[in-house]
Protein backbone atom coordinates (compact mmCIF):
# COMPACT_ATOMS: atom_id res chain seq x y z
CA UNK A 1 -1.16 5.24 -3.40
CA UNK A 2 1.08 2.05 -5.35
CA UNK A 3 -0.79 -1.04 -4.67
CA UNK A 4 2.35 -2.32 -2.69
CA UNK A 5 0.88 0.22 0.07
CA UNK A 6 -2.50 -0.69 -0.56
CA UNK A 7 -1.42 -4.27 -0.13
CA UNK A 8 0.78 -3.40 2.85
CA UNK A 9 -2.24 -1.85 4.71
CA UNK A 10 -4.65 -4.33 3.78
CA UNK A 11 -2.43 -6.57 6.24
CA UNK A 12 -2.52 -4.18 8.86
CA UNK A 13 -6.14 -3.38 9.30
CA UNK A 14 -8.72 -6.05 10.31
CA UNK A 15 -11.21 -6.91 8.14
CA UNK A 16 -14.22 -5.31 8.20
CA UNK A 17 -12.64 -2.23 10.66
CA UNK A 18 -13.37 1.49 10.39
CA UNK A 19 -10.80 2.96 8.35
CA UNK A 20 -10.53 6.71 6.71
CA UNK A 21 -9.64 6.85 3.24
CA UNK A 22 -8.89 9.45 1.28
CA UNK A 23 -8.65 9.73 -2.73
CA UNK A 24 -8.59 12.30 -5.76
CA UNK A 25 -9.40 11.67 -9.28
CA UNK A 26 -10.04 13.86 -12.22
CA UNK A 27 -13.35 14.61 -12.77
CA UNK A 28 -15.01 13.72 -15.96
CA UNK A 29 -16.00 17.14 -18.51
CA UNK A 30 -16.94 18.10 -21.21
CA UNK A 31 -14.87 17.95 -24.53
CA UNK A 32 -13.33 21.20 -24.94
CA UNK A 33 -12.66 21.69 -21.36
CA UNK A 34 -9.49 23.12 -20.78
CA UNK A 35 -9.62 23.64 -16.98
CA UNK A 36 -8.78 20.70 -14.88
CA UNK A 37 -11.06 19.45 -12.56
CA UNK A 38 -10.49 17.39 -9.81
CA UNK A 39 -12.79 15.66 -7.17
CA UNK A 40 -11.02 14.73 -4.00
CA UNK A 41 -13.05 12.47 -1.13
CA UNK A 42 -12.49 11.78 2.36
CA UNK A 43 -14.65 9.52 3.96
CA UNK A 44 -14.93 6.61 6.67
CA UNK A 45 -15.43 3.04 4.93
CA UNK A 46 -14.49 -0.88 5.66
CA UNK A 47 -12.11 -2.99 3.35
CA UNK A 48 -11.82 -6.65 3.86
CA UNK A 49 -15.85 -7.55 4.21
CA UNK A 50 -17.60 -10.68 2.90
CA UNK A 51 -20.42 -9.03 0.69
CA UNK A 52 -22.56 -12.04 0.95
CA UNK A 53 -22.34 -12.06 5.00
CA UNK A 54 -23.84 -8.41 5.30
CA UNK A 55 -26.83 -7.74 6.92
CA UNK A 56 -28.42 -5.68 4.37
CA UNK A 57 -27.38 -7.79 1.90
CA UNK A 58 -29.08 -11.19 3.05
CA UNK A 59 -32.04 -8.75 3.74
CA UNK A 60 -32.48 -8.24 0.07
CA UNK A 61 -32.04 -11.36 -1.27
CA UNK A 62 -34.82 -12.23 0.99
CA UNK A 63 -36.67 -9.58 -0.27
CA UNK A 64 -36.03 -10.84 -3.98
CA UNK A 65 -34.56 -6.96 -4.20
CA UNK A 66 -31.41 -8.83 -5.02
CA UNK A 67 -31.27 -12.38 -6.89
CA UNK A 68 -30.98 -15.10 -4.32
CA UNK A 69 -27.58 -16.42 -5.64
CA UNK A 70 -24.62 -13.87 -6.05
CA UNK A 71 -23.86 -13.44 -9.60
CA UNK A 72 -20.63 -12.40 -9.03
CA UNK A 73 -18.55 -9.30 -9.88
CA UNK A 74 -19.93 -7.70 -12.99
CA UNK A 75 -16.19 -6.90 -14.84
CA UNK A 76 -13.10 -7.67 -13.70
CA UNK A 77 -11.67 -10.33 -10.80
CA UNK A 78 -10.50 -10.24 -7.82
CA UNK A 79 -6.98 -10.62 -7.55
CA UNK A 80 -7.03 -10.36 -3.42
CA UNK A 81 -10.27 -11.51 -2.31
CA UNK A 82 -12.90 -9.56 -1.09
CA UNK A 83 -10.32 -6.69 -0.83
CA UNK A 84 -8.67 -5.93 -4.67
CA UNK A 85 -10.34 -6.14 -7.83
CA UNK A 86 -8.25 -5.90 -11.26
CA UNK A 87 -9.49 -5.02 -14.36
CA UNK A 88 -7.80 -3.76 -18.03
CA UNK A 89 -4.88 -3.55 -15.71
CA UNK A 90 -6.17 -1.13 -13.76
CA UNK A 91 -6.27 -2.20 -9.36
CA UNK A 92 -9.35 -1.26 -7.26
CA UNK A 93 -10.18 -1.40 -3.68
CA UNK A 94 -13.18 -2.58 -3.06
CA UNK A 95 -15.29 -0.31 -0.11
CA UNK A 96 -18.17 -0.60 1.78
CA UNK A 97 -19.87 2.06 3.90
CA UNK A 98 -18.47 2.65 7.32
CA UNK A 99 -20.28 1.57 10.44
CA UNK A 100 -21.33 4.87 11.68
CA UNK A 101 -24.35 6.48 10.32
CA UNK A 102 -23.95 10.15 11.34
CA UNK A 103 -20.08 10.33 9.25
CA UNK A 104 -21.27 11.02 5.45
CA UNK A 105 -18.13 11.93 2.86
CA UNK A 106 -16.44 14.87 2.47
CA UNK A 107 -16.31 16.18 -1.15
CA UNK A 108 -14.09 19.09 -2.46
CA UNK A 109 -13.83 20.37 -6.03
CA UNK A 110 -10.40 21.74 -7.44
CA UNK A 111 -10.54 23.89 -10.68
CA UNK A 112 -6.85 24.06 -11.78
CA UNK A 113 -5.58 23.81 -8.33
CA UNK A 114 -7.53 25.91 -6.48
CA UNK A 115 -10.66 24.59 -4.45
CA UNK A 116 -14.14 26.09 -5.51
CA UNK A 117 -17.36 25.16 -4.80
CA UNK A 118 -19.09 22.74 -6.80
CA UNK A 119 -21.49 25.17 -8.67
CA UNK A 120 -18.21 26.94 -10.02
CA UNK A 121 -17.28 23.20 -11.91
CA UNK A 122 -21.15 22.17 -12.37
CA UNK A 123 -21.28 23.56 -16.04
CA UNK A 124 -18.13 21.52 -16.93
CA UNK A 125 -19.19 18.32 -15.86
CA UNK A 126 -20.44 15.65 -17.11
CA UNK A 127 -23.89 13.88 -15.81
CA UNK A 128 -21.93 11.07 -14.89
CA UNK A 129 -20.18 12.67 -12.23
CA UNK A 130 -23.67 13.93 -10.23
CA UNK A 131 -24.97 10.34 -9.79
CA UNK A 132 -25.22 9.29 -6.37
CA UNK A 133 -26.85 6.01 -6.56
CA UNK A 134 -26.75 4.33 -2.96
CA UNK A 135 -25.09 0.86 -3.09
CA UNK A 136 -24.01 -1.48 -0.31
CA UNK A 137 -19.99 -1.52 -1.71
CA UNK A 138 -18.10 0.54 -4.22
CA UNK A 139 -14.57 0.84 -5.65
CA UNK A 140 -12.04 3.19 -5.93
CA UNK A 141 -8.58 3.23 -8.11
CA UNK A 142 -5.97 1.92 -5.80
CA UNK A 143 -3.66 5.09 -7.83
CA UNK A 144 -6.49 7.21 -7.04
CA UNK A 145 -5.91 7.14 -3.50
CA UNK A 146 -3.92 9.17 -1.10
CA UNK A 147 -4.76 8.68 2.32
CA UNK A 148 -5.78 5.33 3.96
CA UNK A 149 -5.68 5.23 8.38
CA UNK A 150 -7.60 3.94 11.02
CA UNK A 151 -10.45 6.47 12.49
CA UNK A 152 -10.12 8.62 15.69
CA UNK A 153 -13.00 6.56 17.34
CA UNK A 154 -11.55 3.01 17.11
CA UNK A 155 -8.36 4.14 18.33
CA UNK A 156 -8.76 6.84 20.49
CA UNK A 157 -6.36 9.42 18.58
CA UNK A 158 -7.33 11.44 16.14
CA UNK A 159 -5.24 10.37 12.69
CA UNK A 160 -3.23 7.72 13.83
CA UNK A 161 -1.26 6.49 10.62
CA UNK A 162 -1.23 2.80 9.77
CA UNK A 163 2.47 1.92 9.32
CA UNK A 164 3.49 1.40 5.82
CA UNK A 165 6.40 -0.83 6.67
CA UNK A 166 6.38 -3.97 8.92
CA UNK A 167 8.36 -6.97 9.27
CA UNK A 168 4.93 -9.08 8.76
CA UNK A 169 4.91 -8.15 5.58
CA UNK A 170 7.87 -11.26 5.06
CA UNK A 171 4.63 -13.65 4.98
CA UNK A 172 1.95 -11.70 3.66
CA UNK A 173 0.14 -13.75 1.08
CA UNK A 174 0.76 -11.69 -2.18
């Protein structure tokens, strides 16, 4: 996705709303790997949230599992705030989980094209690409993704696109 279309649906969608995203990146391998490995994701997640205002989040600074004061972003800045991080040049979108427990990702493995299962690609990945370390918001290359609309159960039909063009986007703010 151009960051003109991530910008474009960052209008659209209320902040802090159920939306689907959907995003493939190469996976990281060994040297010597000639095989190309991809790792493509579909999952329900939230743009547009104040990190600070989160439940979970207040809960561990209370805790002292987080430092009371946020620190701030550890590299880059945001160049939409709290929805697009840049960095070396490079745009992110800044996720959080979505609000419904039961939905977990969807992960599928490509090995020149074709999908496999991950065991098939195991042996040419790096370590780097099996941590799953649970955190309250993540972020994913804005070129990275392909696929960003609102989820079946806010608006009762299944894959309802998000418009790409509008005339709002006259006064959007970037």
């Amino acid at each position: 996705m151009n960051v003109k279309t991530c910008k474009e649906v960052m209008v659209l969608v209320q902040k802090g709303r159920n939306v689907v995203i959907e995003w493939e990146r190469n996976a990281k391998t060994f040297k010597g790997v000639s095989d190309k490995v991809t790792k493509a994701v579909r999952m329900v997640g939230r743009i547009g949230i104040e990190y600070d205002n989160m439940k979970v989040v207040k809960e561990k600074r209370e805790s002292g599992e987080l430092p009371s004061e946020n620190a701030g972003l550890p590299w880059g800045k945001f160049e939409i705030y709290p929805y697009m991080i840049e960095h070396k040049e490079e745009r992110y979108l800044r996720l959080y989980k979505g609000t419904d427990a039961r939905v977990s990702p969807k992960v599928a493995w490509f090995k020149n094209g074709i999908e496999v299962d991950k065991e098939e690609v195991a042996p040419l990945l790096l370590a780097s690409e099996f941590n799953s370390k649970e955190s309250d918001c993540f972020t994913v290359k804005v070129r990275d993704i392909t696929d960003m609309y609102l989820t079946e159960l806010e608006i009762g039909q299944a894959g309802e696109k998000v418009a790409t063009e509008t005339p709002e986007l006259a006064e959007a703010p970037f």
